[in-house]
C-alpha atoms as a PDB file:
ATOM      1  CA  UNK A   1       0.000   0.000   0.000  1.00  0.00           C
ATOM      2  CA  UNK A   2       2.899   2.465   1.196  1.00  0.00           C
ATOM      3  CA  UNK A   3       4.637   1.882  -2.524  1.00  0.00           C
ATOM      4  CA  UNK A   4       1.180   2.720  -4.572  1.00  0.00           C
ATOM      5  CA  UNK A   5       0.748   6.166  -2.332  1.00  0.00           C
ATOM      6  CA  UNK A   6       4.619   6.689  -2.945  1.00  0.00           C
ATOM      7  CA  UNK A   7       3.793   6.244  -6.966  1.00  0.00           C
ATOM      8  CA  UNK A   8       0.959   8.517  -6.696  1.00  0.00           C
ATOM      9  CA  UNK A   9       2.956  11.818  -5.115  1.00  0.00           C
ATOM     10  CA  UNK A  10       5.514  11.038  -7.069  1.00  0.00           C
ATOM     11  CA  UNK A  11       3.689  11.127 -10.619  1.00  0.00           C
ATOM     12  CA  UNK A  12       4.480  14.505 -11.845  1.00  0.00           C
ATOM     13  CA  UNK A  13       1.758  14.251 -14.306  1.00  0.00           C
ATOM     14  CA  UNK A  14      -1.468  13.585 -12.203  1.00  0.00           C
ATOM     15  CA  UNK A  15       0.163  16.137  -9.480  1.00  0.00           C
ATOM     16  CA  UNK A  16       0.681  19.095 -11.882  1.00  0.00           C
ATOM     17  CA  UNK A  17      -3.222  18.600 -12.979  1.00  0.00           C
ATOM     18  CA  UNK A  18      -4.669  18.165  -9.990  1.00  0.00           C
ATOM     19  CA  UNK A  19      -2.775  21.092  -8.498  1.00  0.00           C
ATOM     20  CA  UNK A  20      -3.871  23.275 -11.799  1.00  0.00           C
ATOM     21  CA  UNK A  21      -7.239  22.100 -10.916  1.00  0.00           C
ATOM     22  CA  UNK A  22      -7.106  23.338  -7.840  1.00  0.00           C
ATOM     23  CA  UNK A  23      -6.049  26.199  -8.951  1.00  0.00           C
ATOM     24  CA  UNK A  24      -8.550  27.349 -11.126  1.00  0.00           C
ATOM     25  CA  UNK A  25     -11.379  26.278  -8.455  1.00  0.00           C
ATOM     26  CA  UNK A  26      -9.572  28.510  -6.164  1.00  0.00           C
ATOM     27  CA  UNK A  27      -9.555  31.439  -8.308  1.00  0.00           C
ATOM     28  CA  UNK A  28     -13.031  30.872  -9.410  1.00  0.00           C
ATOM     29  CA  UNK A  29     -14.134  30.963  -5.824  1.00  0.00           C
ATOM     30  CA  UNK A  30     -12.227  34.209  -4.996  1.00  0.00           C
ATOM     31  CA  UNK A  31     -13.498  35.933  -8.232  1.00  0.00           C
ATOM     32  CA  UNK A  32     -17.381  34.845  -7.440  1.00  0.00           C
ATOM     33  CA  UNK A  33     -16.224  36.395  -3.786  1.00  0.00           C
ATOM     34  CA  UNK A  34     -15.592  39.257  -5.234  1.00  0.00           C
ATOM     35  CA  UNK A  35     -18.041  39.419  -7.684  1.00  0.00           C
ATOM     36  CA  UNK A  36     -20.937  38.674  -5.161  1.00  0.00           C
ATOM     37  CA  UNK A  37     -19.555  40.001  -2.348  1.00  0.00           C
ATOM     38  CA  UNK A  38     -20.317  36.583  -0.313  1.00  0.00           C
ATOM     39  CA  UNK A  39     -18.681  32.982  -0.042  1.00  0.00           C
ATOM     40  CA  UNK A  40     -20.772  30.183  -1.628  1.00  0.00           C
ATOM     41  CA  UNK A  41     -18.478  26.883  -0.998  1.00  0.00           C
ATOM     42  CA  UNK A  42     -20.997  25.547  -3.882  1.00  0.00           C
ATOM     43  CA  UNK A  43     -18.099  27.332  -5.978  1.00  0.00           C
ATOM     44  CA  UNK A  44     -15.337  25.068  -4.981  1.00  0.00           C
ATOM     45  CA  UNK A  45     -16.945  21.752  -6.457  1.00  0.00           C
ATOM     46  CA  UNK A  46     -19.386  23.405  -8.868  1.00  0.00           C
ATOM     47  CA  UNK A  47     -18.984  23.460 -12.316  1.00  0.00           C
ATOM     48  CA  UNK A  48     -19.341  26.539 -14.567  1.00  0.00           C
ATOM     49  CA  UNK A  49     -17.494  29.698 -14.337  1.00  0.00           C
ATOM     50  CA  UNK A  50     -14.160  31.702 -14.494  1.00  0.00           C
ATOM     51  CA  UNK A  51     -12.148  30.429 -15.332  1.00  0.00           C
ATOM     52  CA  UNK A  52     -12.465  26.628 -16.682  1.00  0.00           C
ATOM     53  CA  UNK A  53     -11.303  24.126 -14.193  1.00  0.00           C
ATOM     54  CA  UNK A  54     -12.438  21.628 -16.878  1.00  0.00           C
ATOM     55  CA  UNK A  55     -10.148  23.350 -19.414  1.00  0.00           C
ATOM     56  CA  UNK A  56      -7.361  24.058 -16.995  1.00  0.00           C
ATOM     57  CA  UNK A  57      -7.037  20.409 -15.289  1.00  0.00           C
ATOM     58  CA  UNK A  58      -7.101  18.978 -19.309  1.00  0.00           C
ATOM     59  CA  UNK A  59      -4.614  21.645 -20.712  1.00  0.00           C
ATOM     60  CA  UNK A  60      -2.566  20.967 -17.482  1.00  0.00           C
ATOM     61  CA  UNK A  61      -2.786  16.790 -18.405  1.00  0.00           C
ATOM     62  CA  UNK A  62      -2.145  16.689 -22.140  1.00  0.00           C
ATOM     63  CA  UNK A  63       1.075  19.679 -21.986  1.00  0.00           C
ATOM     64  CA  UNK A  64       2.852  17.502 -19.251  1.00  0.00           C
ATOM     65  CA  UNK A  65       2.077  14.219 -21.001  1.00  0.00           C
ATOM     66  CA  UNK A  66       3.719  15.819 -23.666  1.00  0.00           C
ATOM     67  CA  UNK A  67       6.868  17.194 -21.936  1.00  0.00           C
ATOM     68  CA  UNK A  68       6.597  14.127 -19.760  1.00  0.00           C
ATOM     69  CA  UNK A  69       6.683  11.352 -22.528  1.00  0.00           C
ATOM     70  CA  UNK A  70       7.527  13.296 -25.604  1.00  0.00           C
ATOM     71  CA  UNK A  71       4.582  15.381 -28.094  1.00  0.00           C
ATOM     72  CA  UNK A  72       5.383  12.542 -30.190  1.00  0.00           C
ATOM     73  CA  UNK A  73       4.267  10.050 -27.665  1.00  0.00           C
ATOM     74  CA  UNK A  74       0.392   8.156 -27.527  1.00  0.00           C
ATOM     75  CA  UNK A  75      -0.194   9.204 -24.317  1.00  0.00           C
ATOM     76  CA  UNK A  76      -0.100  13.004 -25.341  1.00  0.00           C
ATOM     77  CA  UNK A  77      -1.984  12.218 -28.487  1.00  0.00           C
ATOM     78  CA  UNK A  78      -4.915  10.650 -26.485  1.00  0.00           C
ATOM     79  CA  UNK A  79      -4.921  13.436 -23.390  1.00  0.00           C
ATOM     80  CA  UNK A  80      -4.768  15.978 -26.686  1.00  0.00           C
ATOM     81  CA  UNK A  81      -7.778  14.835 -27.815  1.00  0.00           C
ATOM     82  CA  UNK A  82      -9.427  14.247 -24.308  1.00  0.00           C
ATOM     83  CA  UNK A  83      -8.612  17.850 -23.928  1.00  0.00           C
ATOM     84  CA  UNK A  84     -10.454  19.238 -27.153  1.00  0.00           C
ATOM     85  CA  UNK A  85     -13.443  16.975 -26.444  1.00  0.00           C
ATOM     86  CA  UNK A  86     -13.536  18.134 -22.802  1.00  0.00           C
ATOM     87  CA  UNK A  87     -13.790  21.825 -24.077  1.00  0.00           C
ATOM     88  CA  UNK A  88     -15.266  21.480 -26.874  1.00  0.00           C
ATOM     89  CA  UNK A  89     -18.776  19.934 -24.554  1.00  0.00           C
ATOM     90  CA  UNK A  90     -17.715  22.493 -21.755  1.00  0.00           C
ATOM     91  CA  UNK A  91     -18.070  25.240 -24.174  1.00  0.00           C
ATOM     92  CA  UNK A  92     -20.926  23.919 -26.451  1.00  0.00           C
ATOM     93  CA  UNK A  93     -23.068  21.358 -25.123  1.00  0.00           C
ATOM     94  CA  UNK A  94     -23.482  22.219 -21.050  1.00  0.00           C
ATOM     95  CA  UNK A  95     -23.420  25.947 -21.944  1.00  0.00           C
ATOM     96  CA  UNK A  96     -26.376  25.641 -24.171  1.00  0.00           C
ATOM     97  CA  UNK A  97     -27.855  23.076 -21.267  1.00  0.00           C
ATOM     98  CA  UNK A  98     -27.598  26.182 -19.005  1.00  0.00           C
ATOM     99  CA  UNK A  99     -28.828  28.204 -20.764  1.00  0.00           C
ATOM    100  CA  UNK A 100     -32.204  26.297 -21.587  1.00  0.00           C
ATOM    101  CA  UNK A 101     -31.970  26.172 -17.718  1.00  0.00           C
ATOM    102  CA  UNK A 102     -32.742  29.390 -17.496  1.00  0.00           C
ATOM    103  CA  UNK A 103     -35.187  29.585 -19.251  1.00  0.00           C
ATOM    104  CA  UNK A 104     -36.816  26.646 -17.566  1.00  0.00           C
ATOM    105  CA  UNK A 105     -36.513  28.581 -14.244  1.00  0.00           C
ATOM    106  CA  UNK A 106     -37.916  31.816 -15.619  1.00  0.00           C
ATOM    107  CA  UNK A 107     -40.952  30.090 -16.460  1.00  0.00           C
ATOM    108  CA  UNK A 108     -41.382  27.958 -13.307  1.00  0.00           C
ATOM    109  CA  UNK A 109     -41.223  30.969 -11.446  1.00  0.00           C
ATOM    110  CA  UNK A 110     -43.571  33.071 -13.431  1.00  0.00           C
ATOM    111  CA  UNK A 111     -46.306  29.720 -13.091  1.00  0.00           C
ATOM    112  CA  UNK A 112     -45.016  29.504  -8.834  1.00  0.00           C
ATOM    113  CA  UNK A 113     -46.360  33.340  -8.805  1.00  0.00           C
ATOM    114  CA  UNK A 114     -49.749  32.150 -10.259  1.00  0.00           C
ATOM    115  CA  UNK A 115     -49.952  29.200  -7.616  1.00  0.00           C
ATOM    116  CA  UNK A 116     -50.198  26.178  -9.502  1.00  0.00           C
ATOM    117  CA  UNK A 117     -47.124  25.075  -8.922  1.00  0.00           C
ATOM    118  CA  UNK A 118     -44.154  24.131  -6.561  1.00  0.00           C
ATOM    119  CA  UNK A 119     -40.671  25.019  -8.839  1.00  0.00           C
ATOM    120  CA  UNK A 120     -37.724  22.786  -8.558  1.00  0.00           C
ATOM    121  CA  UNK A 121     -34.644  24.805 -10.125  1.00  0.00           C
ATOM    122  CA  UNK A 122     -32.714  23.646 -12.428  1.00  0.00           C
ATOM    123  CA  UNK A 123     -28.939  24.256 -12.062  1.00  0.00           C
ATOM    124  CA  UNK A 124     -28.011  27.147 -14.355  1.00  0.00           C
ATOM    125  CA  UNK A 125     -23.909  26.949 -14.423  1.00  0.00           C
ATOM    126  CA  UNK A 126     -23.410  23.965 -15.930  1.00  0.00           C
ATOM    127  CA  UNK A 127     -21.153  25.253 -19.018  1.00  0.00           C
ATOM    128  CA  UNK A 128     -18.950  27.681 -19.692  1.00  0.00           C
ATOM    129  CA  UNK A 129     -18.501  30.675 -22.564  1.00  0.00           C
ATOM    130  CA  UNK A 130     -15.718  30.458 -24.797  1.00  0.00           C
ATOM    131  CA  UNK A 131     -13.473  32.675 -22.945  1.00  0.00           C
ATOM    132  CA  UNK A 132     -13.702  30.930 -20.108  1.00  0.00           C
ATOM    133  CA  UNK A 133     -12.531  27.725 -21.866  1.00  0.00           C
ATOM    134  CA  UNK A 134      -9.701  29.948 -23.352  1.00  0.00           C
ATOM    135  CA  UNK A 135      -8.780  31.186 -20.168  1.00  0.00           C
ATOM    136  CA  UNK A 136      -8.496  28.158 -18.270  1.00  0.00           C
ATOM    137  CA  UNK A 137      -6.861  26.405 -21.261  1.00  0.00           C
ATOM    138  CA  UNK A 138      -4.377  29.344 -21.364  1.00  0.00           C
ATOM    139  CA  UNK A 139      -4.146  29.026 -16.872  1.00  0.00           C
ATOM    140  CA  UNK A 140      -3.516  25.045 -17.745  1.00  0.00           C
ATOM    141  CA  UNK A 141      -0.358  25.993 -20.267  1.00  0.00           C
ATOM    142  CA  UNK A 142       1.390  28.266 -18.287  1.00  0.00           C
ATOM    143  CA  UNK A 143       1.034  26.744 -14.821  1.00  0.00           C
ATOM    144  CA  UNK A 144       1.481  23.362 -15.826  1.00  0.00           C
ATOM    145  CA  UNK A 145       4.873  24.524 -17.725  1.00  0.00           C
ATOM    146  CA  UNK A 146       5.979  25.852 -14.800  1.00  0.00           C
ATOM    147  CA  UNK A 147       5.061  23.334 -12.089  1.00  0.00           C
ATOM    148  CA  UNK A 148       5.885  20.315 -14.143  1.00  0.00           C
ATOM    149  CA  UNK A 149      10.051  22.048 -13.603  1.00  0.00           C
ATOM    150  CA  UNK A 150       9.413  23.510 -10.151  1.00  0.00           C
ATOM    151  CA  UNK A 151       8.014  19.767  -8.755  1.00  0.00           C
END
């Protein structure tokens, strides 16, 4: 048991991404601080947000696979593509999910105000714009680059 956690904290790899992960959830809990001048610990395991966790922790995975194993390598080829698919639904397929959400909630509460019925929300912040992708994906480079010499 004492040799698998030893493998564990000692795999650069999965330690750079989860610490990038952490990361972003950190700095999207201290920018919805600021923003809503309140702490919601919903924030640190939510989804949704700025900046991508989603596109941070994959950025973070395929760049030190890469310097890890080589850009040449499988491994990077299949946490490259991981990565795109990962945004690519972040961006496109949750977003527009929260978005109907909204909608959804809008019109439970408008038929709660007429009494006929008890709303359940939906969760809104499932997905994330574009830039928020982009600015994860861009917080996943750059940390990763670094951490991946500093560990």
């Amino acid at each position: 048991m004492n040799s698998v956690i030893q493998e564990l904290i000692s795999n650069k790899v999965l330690l750079v991404t989860l610490l990038v992960w952490i990361l972003a959830q950190t700095i999207k809990v201290i920018i919805g601080v600021i923003n809503q001048k309140k702490f919601d610990f919903k924030w640190f395991i939510g989804t949704g947000g700025m900046p991508s966790s989603h596109a941070a922790g994959v950025t973070a995975l395929a760049t030190t696979c890469g310097i890890h194993l080589g850009f040449d390598s499988v491994t990077f080829a299949l946490a490259a593509v991981f990565a795109m698919v990962t945004m690519f639904d972040a961006q496109g397929v949750r977003w527009a999910t929260g978005q109907q959400a909204q909608i959804l909630n809008k019109i439970l509460d408008d038929i709660y105000w007429r009494g006929k019925v008890e709303p359940q929300y939906l969760k809104e912040l499932v997905g994330h714009t574009p830039v928020q992708v982009f600015a994860g994906s861009l917080l996943g480079l750059i940390v990763s680059i670094f951490l991946y010499y500093k560990l």
